[in-house]
Structures are given as structure tokens and as C-alpha cells.
N, C-alpha and C. Protein backbone atom coordinates (compact mmCIF):
# COMPACT_ATOMS: atom_id res chain seq x y z
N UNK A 1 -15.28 -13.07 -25.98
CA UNK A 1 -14.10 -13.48 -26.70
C UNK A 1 -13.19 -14.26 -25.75
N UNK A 2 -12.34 -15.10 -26.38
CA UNK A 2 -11.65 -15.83 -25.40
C UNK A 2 -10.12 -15.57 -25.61
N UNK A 3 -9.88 -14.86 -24.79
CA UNK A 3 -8.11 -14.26 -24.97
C UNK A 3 -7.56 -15.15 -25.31
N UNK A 4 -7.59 -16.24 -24.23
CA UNK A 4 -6.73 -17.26 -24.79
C UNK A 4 -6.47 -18.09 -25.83
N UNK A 5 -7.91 -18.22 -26.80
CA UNK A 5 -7.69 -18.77 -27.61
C UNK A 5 -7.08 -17.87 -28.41
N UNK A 6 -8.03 -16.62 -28.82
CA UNK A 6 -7.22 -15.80 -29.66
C UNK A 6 -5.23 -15.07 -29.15
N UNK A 7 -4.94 -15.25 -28.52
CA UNK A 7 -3.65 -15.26 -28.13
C UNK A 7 -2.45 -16.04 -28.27
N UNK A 8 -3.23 -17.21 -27.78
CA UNK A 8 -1.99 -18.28 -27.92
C UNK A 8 -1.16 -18.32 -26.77
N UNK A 9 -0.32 -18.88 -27.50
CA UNK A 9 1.30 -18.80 -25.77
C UNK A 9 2.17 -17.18 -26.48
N UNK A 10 1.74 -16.66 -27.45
CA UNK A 10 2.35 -15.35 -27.96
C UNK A 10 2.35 -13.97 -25.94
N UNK A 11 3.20 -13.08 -26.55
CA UNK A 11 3.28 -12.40 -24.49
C UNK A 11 3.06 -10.96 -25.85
N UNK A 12 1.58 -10.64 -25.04
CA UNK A 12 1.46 -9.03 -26.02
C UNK A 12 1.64 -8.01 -24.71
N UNK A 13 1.25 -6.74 -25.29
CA UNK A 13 1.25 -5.50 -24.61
C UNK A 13 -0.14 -5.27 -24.86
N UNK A 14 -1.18 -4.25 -23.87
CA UNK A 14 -2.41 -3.31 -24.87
C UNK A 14 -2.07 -2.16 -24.58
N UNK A 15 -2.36 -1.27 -25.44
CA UNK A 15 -2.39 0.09 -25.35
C UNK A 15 -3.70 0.93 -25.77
N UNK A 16 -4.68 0.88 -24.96
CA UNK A 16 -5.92 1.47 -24.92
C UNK A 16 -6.54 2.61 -24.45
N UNK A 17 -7.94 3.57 -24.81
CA UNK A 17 -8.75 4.17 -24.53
C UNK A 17 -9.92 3.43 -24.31
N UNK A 18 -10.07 2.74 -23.16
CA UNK A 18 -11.17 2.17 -22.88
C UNK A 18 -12.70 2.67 -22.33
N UNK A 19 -13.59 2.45 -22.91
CA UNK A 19 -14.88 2.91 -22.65
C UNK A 19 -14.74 2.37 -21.05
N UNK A 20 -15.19 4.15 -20.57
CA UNK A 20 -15.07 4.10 -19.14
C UNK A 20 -16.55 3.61 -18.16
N UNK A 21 -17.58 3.27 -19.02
CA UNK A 21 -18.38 2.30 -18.27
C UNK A 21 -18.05 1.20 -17.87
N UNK A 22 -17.01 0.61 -18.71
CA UNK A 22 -16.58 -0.84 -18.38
C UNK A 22 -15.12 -1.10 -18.68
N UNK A 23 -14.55 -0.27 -18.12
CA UNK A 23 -13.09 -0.42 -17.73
C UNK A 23 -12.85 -1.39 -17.17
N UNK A 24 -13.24 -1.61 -16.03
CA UNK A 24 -12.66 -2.73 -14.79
C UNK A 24 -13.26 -4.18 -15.18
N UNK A 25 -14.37 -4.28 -15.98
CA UNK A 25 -14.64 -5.69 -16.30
C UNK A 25 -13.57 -6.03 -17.59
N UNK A 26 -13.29 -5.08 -19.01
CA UNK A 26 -12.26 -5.49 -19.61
C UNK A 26 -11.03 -5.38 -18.96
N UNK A 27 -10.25 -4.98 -17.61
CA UNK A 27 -9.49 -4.64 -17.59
C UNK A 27 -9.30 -6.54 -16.48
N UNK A 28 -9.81 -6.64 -16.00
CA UNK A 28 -9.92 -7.72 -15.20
C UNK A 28 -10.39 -9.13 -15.90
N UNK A 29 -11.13 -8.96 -17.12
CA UNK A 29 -10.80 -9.69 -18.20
C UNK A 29 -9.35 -10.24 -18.59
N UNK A 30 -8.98 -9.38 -18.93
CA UNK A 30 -7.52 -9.78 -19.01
C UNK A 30 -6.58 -10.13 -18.01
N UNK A 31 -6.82 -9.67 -17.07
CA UNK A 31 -5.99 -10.08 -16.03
C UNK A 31 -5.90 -11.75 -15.58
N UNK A 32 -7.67 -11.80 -15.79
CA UNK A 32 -7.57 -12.93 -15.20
C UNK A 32 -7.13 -14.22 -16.24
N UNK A 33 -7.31 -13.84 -17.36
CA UNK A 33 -7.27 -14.85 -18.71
C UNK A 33 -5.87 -15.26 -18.55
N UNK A 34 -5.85 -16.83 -18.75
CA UNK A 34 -4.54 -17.73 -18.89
C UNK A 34 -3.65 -17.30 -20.40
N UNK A 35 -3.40 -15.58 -20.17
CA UNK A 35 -2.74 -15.88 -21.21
C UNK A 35 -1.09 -14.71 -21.11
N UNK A 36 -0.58 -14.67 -21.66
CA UNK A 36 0.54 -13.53 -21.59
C UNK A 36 0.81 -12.61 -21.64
N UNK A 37 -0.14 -11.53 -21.33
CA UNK A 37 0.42 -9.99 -21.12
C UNK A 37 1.33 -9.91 -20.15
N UNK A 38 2.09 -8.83 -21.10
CA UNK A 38 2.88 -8.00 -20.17
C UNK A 38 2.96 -7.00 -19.62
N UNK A 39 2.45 -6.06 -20.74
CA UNK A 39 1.90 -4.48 -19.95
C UNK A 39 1.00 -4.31 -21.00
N UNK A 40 0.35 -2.90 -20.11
CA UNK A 40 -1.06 -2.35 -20.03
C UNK A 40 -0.73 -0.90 -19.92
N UNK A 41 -1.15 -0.22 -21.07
CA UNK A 41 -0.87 1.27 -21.12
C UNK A 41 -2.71 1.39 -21.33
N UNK A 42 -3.54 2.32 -20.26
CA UNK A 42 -4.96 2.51 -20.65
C UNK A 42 -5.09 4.03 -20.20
N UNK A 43 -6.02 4.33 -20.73
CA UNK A 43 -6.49 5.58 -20.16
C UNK A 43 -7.96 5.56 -20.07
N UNK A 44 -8.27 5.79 -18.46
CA UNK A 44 -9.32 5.75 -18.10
C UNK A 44 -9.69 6.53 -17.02
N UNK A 45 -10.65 6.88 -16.29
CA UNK A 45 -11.63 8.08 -15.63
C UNK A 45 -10.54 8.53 -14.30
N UNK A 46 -10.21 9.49 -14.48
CA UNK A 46 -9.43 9.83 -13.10
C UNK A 46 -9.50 9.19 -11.58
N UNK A 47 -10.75 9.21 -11.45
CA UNK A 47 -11.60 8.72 -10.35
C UNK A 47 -10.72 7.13 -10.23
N UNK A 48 -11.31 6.79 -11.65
CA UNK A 48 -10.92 5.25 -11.76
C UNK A 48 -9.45 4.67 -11.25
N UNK A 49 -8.64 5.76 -11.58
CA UNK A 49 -7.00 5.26 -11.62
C UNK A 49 -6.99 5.61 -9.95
N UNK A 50 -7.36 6.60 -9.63
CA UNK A 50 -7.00 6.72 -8.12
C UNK A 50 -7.41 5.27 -7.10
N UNK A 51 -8.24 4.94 -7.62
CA UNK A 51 -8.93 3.48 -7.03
C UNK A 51 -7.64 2.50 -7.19
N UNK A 52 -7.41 2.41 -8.50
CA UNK A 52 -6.46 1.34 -9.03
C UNK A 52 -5.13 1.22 -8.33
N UNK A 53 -4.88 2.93 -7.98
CA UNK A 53 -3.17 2.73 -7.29
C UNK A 53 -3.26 3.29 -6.00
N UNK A 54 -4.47 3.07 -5.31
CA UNK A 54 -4.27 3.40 -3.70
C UNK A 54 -3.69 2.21 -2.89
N UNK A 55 -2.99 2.58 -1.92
CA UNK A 55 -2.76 1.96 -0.78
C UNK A 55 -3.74 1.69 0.65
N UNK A 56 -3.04 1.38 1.45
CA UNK A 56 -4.19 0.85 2.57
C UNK A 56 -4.22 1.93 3.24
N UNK A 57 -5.49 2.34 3.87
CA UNK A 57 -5.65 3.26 4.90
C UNK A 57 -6.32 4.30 4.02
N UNK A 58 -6.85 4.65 2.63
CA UNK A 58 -7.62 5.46 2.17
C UNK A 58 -8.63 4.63 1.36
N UNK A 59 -9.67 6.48 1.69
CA UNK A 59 -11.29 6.02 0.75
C UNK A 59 -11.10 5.23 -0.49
N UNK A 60 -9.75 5.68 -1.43
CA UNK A 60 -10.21 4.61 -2.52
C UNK A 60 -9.73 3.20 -2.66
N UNK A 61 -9.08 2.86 -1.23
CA UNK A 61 -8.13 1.35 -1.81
C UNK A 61 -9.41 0.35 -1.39
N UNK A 62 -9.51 -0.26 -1.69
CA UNK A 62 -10.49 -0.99 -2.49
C UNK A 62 -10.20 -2.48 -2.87
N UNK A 63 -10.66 -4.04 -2.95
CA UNK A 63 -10.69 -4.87 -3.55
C UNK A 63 -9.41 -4.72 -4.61
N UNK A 64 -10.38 -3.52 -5.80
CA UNK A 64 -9.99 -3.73 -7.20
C UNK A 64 -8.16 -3.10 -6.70
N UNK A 65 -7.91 -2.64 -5.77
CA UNK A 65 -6.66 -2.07 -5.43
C UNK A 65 -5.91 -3.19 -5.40
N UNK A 66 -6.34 -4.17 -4.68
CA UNK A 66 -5.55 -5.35 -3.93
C UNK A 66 -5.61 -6.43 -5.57
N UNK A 67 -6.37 -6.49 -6.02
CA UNK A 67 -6.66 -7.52 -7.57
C UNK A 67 -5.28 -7.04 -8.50
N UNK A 68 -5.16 -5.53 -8.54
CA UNK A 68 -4.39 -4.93 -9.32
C UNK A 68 -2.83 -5.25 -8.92
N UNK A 69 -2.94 -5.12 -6.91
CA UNK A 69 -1.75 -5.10 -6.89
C UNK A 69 -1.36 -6.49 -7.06
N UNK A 70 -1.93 -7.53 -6.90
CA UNK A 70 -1.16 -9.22 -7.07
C UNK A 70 -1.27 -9.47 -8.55
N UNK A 71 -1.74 -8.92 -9.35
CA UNK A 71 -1.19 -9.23 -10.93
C UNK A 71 -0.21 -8.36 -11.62
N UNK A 72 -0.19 -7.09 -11.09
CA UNK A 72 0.51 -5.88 -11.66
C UNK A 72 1.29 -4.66 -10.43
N UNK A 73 2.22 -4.48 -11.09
CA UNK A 73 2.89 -3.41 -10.66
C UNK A 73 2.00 -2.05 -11.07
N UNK A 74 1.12 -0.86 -10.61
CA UNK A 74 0.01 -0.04 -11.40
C UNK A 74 0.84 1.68 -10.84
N UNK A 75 0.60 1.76 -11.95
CA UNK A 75 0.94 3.58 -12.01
C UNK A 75 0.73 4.34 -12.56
N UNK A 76 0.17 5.63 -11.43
CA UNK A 76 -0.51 7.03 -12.50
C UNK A 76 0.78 7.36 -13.74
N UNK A 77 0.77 7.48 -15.23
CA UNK A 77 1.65 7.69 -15.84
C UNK A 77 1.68 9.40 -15.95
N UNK A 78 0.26 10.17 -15.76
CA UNK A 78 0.04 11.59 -15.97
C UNK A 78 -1.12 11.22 -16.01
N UNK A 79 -1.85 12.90 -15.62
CA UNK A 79 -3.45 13.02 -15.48
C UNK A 79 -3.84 13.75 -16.82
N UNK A 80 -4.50 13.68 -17.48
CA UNK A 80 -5.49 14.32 -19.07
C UNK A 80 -6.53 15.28 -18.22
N UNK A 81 -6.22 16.24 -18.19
CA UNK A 81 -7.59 16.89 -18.34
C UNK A 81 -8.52 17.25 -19.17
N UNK A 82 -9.68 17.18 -18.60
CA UNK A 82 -10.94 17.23 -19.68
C UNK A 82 -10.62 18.50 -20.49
N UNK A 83 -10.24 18.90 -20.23
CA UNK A 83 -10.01 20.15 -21.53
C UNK A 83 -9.39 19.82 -22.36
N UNK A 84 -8.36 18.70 -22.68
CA UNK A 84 -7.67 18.35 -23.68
C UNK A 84 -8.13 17.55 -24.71
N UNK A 85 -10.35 17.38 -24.25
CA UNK A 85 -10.44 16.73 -25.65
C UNK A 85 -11.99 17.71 -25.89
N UNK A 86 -12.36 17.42 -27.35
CA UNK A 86 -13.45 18.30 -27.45
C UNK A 86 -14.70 17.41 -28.19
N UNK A 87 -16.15 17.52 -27.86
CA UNK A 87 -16.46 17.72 -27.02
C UNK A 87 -15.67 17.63 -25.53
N UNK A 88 -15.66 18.85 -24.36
CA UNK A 88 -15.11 18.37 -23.39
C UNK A 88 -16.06 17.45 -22.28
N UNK A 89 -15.61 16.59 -22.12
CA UNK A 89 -16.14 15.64 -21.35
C UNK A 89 -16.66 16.06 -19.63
N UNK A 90 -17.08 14.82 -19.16
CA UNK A 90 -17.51 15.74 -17.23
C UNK A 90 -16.17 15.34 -16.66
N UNK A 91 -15.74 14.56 -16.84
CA UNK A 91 -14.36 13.94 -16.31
C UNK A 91 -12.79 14.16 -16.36
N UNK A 92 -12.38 14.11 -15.77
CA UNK A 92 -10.48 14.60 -15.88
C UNK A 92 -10.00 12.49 -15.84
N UNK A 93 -9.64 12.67 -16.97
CA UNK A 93 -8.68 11.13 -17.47
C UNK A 93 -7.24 10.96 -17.08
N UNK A 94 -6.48 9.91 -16.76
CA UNK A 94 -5.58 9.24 -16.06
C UNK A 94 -5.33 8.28 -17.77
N UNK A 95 -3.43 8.30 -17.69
CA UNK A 95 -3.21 7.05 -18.29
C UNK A 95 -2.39 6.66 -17.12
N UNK A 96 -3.15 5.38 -17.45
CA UNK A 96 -1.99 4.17 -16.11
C UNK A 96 -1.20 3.26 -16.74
N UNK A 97 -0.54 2.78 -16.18
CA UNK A 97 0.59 1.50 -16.70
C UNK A 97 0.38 0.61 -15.50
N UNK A 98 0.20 -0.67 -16.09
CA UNK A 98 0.01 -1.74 -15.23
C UNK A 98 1.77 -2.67 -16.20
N UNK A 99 2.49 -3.34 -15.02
CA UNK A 99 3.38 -4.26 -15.96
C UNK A 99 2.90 -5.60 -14.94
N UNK A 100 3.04 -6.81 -15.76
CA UNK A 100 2.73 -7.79 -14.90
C UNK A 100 3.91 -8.37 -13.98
N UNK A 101 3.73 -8.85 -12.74
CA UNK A 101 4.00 -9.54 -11.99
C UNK A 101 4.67 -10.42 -12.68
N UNK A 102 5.81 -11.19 -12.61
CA UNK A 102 6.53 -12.11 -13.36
C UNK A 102 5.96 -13.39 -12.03
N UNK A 103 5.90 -12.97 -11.11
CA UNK A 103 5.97 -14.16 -9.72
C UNK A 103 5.20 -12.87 -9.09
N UNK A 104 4.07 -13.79 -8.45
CA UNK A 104 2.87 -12.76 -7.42
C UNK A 104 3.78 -12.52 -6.51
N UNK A 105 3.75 -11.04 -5.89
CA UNK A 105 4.01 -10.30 -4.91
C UNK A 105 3.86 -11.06 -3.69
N UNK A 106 2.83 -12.07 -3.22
CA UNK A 106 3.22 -13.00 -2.32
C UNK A 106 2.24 -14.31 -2.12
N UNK A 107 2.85 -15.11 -1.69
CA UNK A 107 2.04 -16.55 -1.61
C UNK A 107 1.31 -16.52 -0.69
N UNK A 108 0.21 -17.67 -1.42
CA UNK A 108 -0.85 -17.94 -1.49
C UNK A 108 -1.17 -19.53 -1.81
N UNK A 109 -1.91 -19.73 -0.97
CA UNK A 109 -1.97 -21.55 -1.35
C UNK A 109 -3.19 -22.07 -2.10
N UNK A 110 -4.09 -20.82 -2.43
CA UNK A 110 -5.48 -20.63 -3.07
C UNK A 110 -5.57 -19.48 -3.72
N UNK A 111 -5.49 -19.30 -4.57
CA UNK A 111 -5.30 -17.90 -5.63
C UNK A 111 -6.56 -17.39 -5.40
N UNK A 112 -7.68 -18.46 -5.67
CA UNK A 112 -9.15 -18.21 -5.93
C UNK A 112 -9.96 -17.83 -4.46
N UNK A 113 -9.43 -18.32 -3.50
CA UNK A 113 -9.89 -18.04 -2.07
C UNK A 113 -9.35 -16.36 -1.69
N UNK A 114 -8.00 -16.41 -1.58
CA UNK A 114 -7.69 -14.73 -2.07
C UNK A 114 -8.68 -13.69 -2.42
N UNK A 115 -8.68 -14.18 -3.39
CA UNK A 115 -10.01 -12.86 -4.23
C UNK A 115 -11.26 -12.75 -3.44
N UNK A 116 -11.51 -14.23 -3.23
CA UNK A 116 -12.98 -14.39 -2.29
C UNK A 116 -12.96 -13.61 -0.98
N UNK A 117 -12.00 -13.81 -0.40
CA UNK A 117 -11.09 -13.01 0.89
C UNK A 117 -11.47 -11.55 0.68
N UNK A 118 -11.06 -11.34 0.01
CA UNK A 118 -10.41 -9.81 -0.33
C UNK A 118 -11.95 -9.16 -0.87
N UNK A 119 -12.31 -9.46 -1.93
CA UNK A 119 -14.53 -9.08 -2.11
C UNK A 119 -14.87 -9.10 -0.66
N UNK A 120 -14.60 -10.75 0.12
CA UNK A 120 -15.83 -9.93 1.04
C UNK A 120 -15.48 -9.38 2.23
N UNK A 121 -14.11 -9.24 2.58
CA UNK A 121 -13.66 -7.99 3.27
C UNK A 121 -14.20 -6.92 3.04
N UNK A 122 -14.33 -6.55 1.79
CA UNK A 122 -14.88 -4.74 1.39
C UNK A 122 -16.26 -5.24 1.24
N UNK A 123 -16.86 -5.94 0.99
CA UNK A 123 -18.60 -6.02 1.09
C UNK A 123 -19.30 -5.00 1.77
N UNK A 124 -18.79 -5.08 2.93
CA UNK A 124 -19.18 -4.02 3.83
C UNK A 124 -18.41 -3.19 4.60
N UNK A 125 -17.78 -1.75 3.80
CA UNK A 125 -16.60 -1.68 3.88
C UNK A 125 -16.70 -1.18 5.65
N UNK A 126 -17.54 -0.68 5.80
CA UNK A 126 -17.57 0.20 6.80
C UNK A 126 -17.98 -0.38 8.42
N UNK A 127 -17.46 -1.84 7.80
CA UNK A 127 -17.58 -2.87 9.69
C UNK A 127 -16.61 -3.27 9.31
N UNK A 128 -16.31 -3.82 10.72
CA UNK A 128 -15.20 -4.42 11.06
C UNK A 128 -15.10 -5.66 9.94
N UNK A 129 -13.60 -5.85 9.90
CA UNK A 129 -12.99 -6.96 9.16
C UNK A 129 -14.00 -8.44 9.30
N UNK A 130 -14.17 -8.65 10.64
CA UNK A 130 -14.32 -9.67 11.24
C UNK A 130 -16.14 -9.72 10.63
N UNK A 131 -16.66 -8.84 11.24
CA UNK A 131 -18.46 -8.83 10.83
C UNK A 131 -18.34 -8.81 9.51
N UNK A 132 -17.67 -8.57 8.28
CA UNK A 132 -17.65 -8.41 7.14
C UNK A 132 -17.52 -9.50 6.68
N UNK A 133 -16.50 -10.12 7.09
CA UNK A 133 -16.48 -11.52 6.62
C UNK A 133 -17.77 -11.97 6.84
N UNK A 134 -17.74 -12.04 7.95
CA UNK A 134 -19.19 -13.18 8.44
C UNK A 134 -20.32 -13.04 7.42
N UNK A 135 -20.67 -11.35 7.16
CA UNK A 135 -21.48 -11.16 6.14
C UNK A 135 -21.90 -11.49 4.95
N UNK A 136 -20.57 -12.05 4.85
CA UNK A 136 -20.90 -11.81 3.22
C UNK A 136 -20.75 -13.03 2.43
N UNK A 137 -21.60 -13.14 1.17
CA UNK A 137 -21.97 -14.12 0.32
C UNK A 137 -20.88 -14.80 -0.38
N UNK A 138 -19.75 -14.41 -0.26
CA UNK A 138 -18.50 -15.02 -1.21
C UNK A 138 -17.92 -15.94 0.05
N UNK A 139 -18.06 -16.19 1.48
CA UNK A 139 -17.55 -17.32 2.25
C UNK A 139 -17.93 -18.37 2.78
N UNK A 140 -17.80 -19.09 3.35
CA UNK A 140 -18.83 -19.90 4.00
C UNK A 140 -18.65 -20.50 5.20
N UNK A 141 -17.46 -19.36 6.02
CA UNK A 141 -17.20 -19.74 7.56
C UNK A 141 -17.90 -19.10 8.43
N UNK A 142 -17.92 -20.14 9.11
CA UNK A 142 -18.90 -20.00 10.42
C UNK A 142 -18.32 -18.18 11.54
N UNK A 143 -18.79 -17.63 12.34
CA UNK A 143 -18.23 -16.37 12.67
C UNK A 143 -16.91 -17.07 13.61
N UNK A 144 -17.06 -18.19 14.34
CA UNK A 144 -15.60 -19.19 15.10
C UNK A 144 -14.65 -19.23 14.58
N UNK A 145 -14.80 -20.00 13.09
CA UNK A 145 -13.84 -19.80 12.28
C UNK A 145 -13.05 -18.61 11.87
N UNK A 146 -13.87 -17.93 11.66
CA UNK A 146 -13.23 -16.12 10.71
C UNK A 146 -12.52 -16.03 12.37
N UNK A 147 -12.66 -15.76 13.29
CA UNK A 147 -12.28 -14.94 14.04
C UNK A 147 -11.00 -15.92 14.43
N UNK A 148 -10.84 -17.69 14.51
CA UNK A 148 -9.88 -18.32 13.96
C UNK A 148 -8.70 -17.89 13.12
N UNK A 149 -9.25 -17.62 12.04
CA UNK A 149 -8.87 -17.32 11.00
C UNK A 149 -7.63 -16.11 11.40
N UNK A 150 -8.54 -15.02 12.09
CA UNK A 150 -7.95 -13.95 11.71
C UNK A 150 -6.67 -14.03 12.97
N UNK A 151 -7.12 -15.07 14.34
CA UNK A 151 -5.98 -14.79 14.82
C UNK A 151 -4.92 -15.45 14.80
N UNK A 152 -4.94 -16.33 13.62
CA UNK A 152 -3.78 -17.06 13.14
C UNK A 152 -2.58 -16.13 12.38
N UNK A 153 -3.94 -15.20 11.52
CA UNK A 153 -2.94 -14.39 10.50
C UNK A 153 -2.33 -13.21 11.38
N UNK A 154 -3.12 -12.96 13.34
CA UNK A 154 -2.18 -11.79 13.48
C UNK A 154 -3.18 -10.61 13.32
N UNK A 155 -4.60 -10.71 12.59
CA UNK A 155 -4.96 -9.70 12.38
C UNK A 155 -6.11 -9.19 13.34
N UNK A 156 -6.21 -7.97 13.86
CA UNK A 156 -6.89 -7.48 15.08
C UNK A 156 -8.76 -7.98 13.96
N UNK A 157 -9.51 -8.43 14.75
CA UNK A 157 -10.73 -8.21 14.03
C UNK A 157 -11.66 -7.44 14.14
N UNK A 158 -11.47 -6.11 15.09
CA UNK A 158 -12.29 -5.29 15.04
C UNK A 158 -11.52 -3.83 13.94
N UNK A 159 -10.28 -4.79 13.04
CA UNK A 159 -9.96 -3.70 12.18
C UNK A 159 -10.49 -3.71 11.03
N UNK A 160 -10.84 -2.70 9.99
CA UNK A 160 -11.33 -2.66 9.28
C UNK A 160 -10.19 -3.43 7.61
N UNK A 161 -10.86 -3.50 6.55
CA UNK A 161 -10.26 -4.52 5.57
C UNK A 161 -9.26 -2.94 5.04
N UNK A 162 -9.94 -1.75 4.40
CA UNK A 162 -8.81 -0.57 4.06
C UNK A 162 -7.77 -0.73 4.88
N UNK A 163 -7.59 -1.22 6.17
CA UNK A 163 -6.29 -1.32 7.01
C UNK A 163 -5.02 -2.57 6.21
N UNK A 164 -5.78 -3.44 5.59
CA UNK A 164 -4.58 -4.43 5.61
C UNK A 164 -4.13 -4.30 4.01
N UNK A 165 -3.13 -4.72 4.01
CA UNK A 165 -2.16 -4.49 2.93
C UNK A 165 -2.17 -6.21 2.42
N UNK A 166 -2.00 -5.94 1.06
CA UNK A 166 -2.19 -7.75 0.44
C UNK A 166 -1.40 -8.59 1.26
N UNK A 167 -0.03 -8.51 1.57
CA UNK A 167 0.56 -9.55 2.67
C UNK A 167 -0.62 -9.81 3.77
N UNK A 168 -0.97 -8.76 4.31
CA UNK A 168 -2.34 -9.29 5.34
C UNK A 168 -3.29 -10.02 4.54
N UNK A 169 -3.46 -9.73 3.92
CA UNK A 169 -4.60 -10.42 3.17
C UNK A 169 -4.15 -11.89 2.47
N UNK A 170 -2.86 -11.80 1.84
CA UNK A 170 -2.55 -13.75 2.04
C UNK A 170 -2.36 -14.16 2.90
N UNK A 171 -2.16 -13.35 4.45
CA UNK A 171 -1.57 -14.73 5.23
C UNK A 171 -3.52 -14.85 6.20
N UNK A 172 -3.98 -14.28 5.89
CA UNK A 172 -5.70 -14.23 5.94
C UNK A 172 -6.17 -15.12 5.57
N UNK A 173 -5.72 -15.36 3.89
CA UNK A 173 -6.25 -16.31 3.10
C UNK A 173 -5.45 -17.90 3.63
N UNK A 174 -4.21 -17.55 3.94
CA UNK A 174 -3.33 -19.14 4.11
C UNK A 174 -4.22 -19.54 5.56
N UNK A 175 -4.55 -19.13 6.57
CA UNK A 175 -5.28 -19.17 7.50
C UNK A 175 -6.50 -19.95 6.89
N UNK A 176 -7.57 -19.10 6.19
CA UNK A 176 -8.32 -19.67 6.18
C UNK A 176 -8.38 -21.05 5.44
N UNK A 177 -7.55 -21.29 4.70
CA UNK A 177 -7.03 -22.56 4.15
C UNK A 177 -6.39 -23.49 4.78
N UNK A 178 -6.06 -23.42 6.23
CA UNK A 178 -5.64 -24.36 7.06
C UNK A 178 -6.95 -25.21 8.02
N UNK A 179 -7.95 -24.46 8.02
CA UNK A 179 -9.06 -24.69 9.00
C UNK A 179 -9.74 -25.89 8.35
């Protein structure tokens, strides 16, 4: 379906129970679609929301952490436990509230390089920043460059990507957009 067409220049809200196999592809669906949401009331897999509103320096912050935080403001609203529906399910449920960003949290001179940034940082979450990059299939700088890169932005490269916080990660990306 194409949000945008079906949308228009109209600015909606959703308020969903989303099938928790594919939360993050409809949920990033929308995010990314040229069109006007404003907020996002969902309820989805506990597990899931903890991913969505971690910060840097834990197991779950993540890519989809950093995606969430430059389109949306994201917050646990209350946790559902599985006992509150019947059949009871294997899972304990989260509703979150996402509101959008009126103006991204911070600049960026490549929106689309960002994201690319930020995937293949976590590719491999568990090397260094620097080997991760190099690794991975979403870049196409040489290992000179990345390590360029990173000491333009300031950033140590034997640190890992859970360390940096999206400001690290645009001035990562403005770096690599100067080379």
C-alpha cells in the first residue's frame, strides 16, 4: 500500500495492536513514508519496546533504537501482561507512544547515508566500530577512509557502535560525507 497516496498532505495519528511478527517492518513503513503522522500509540511484544526505547551502552539499543530516535520522541506508556488476555499468550506486551519529530533531533547532510551508518555499525555488533564498518555490505569505504572518517567525528575506533549516541552517529555520517 502506498501511505502516501492513500493519505494525502492530511497529518493522522495510528492507534494499533500490531501483529508482532512484523511490527518493525509496518512500524518503519510508516516512518519512512513521505507522509504526515504525528503520533503512534501501538502495542507490541515487551521485548520489542525495550529495543525501541533503549539508550547507548545496553544489550538492546540497537539500529532500530537510533531509526526511532531521529523520527520520534518513543515511550514505554505501561507494560500488559500476558495474563491480561485469554488465550494467554508466551509474551508480556508494551504500549508505546512514538510522537514525531517536528525538526530531526540533529543534522545531517545525508538522511539516507545515516541509516546506512547506523545498519552497518550494528552488523557486527560485537567488533569494534571501526572493523564493523569495514565489514559490512551497506558501505563502500575503503578501511583509510572509515578510520578517516571516524577521526574527524572524534570517535575512538576501537569503540564499539552501542557506545555512541545519534549525535555521534551524525557527526559520523557528516564525516563520511566530506571524504
Amino acid at each position: 500500500m502506498d501511505l502516501a497516496e492513500l493519505m494525502g498532505d492530511t497529518e493522522y495519528k495510528v492507534v494499533a495492536n500490531l501483529p508482532y511478527y512484523i511490527t518493525t517492518p509496518i512500524l518503519l513503513k510508516i516512518l519512512e513514508s513521505a507522509t504526515k503522522w504525528d503520533k503512534l500509540i501501538l502495542m507490541v511484544q515487551w521485548e520489542v519496546a525495550k529495543r525501541y526505547t533503549a539508550g547507548p551502552g545496553g544489550k538492546d539499543y540497537g539500529s532500530i533504537s537510533l531509526f526511532l530516535q531521529y523520527w520520534s520522541d518513543v515511550s514505554i506508556v505501561t507494560k500488559v501482561s500476558k495474563n491480561c488476555f485469554l488465550p494467554t499468550p508466551e509474551v508480556d506486551s508494551a504500549v508505546i507512544a512514538l510522537t514525531r519529530h517536528r525538526i530531526p533531533p540533529v543534522e545531517v547532510d545525508d538522511e539516507a547515508l545515516l541509516f546506512k551508518v547506523i545498519r552497518s555499525a550494528f552488523h557486527q555488533r560485537r567488533k569494534t566500530i571501526a572493523n564493523s564498518l569495514a565489514a559490512a555490505p551497506f558501505l563502500t569505504y575503503n578501511p583509510a577512509q572509515i578510520q578517516e572518517a571516524l577521526a574527524q567525528a572524534g570517535i575512538d575506533p576501537r569503540k564499539r557502535a552501542e557506545t555512541l549516541n545519534l549525535a555521534g552517529f551524525a557527526q559520523l555520517t557528516n564525516a563520511f560525507g566530506q571524504l
